[in-house]
C-alpha atoms as a PDB file:
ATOM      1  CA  UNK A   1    -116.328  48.142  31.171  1.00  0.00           C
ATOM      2  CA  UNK A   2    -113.782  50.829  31.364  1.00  0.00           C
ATOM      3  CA  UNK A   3    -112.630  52.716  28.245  1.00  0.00           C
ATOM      4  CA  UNK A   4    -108.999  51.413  26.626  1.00  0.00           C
ATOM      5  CA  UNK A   5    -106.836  54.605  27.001  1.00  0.00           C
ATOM      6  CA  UNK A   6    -103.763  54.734  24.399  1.00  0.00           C
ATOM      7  CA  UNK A   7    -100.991  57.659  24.088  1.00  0.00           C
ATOM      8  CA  UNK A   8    -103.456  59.009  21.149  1.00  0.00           C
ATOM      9  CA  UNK A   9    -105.807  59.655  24.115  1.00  0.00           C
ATOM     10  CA  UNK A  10    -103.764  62.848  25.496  1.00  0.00           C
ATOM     11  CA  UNK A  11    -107.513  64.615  26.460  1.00  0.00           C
ATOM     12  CA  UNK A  12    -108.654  61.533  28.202  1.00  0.00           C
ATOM     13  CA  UNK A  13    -105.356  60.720  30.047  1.00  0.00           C
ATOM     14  CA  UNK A  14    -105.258  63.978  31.399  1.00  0.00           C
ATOM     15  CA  UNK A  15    -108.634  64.353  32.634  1.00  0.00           C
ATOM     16  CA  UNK A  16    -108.174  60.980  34.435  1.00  0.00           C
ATOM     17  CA  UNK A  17    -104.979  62.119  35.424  1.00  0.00           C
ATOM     18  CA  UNK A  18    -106.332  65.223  37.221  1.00  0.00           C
ATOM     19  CA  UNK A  19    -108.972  63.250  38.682  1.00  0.00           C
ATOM     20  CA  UNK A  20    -107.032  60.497  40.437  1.00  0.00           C
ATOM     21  CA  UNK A  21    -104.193  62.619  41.426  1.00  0.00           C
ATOM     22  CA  UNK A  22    -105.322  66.000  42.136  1.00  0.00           C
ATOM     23  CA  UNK A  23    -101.896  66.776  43.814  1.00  0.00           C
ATOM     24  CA  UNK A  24    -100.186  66.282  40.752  1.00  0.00           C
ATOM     25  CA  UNK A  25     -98.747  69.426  39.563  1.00  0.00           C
ATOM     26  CA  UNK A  26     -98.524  68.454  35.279  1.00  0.00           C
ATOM     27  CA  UNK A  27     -96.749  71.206  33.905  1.00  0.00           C
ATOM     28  CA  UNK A  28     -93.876  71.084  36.885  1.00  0.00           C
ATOM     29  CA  UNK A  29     -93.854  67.302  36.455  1.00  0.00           C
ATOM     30  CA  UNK A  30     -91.248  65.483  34.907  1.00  0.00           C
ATOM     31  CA  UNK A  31     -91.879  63.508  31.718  1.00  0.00           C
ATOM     32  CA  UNK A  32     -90.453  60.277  33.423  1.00  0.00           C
ATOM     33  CA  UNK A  33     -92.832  60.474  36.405  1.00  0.00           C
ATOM     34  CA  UNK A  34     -95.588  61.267  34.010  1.00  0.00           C
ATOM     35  CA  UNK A  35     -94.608  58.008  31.520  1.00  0.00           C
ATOM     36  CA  UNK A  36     -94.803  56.384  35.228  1.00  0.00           C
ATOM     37  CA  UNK A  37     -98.235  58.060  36.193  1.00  0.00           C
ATOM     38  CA  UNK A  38     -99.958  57.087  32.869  1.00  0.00           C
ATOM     39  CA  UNK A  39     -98.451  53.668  32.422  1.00  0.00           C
ATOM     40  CA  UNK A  40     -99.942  52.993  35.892  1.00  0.00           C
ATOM     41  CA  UNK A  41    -103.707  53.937  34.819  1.00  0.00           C
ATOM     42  CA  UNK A  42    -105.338  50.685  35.216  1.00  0.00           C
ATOM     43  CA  UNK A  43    -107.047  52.480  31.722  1.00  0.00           C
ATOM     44  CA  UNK A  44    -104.110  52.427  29.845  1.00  0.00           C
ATOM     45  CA  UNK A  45    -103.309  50.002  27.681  1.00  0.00           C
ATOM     46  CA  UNK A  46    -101.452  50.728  25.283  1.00  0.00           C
ATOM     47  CA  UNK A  47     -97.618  49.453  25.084  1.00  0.00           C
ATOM     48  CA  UNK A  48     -95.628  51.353  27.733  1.00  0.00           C
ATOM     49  CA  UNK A  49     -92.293  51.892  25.042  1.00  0.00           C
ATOM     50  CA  UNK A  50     -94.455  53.176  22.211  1.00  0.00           C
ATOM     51  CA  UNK A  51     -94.559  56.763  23.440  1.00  0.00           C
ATOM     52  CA  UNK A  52     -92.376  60.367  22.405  1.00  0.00           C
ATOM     53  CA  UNK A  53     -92.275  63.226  24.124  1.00  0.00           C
ATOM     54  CA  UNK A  54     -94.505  65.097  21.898  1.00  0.00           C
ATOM     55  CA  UNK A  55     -97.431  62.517  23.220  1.00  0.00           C
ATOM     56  CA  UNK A  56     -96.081  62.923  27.137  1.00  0.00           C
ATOM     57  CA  UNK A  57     -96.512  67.041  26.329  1.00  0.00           C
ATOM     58  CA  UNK A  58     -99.578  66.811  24.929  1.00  0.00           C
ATOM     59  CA  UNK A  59    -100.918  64.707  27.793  1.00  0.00           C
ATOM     60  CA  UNK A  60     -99.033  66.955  30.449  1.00  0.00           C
ATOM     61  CA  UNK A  61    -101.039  70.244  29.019  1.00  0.00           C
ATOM     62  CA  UNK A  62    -103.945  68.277  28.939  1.00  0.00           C
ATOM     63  CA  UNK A  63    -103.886  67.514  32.768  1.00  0.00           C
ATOM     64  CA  UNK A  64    -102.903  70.886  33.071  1.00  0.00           C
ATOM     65  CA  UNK A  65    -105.879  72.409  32.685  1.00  0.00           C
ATOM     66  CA  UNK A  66    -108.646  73.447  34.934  1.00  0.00           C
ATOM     67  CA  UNK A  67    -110.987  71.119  35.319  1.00  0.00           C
ATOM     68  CA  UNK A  68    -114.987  71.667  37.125  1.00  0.00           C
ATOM     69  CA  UNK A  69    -113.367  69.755  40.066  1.00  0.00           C
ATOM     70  CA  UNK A  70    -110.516  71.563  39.763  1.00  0.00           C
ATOM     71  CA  UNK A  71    -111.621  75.177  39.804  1.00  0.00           C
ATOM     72  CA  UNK A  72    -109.131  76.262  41.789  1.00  0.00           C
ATOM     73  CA  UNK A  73    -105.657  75.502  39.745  1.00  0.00           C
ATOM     74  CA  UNK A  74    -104.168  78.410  37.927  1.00  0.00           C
ATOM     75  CA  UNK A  75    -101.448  78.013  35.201  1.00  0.00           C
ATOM     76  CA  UNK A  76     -97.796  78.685  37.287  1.00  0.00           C
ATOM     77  CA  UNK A  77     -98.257  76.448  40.289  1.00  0.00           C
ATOM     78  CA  UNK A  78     -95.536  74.651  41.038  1.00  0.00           C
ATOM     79  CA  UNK A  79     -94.219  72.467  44.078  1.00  0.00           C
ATOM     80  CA  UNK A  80     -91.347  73.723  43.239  1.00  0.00           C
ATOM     81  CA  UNK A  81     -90.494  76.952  44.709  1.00  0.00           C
ATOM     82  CA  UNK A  82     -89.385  79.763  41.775  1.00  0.00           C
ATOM     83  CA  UNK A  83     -86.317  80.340  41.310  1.00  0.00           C
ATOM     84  CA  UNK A  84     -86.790  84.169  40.949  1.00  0.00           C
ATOM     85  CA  UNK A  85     -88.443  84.696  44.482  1.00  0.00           C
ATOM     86  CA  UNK A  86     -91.226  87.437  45.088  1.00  0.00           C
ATOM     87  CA  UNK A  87     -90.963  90.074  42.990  1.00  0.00           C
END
């Protein structure tokens, strides 16, 4: 039986989060399309309008960091092209 994920589970959402959707960028990622990401976890199940942004931010650093499967992120990536060029 799969494990019953709430918003306290920040670690465990984000872990999941890296796992299913490795193209997901978390720190460049909105907090709407992450409320959307989580709530569609077929481990969350928690109520979808009990959330804050502190509990969005704690899950977006968690996905955020390098995972073993996941070696290769580094903090900065963004799909979003910077704003300040090359320097």
């Amino acid at each position: 039986m799969a494990e019953k994920l709430t918003w306290d589970d920040a670690e465990k959402i984000g872990a999941l989060l890296s796992r299913k959707h490795p193209e997901l960028y978390p720190l460049s990622t909105d907090l709407e399309e992450l409320h959307r990401r989580v709530t569609d976890l077929a481990e969350f199940k928690d109520d979808f309008k009990t959330f804050d942004k502190n509990k969005l931010e704690a899950i977006q650093v968690s996905a955020g960091r390098p995972t073993r499967r996941n070696r290769s992120w580094k903090p900065g990536l963004s799909r979003k092209p910077s704003m300040l060029g090359s320097i």
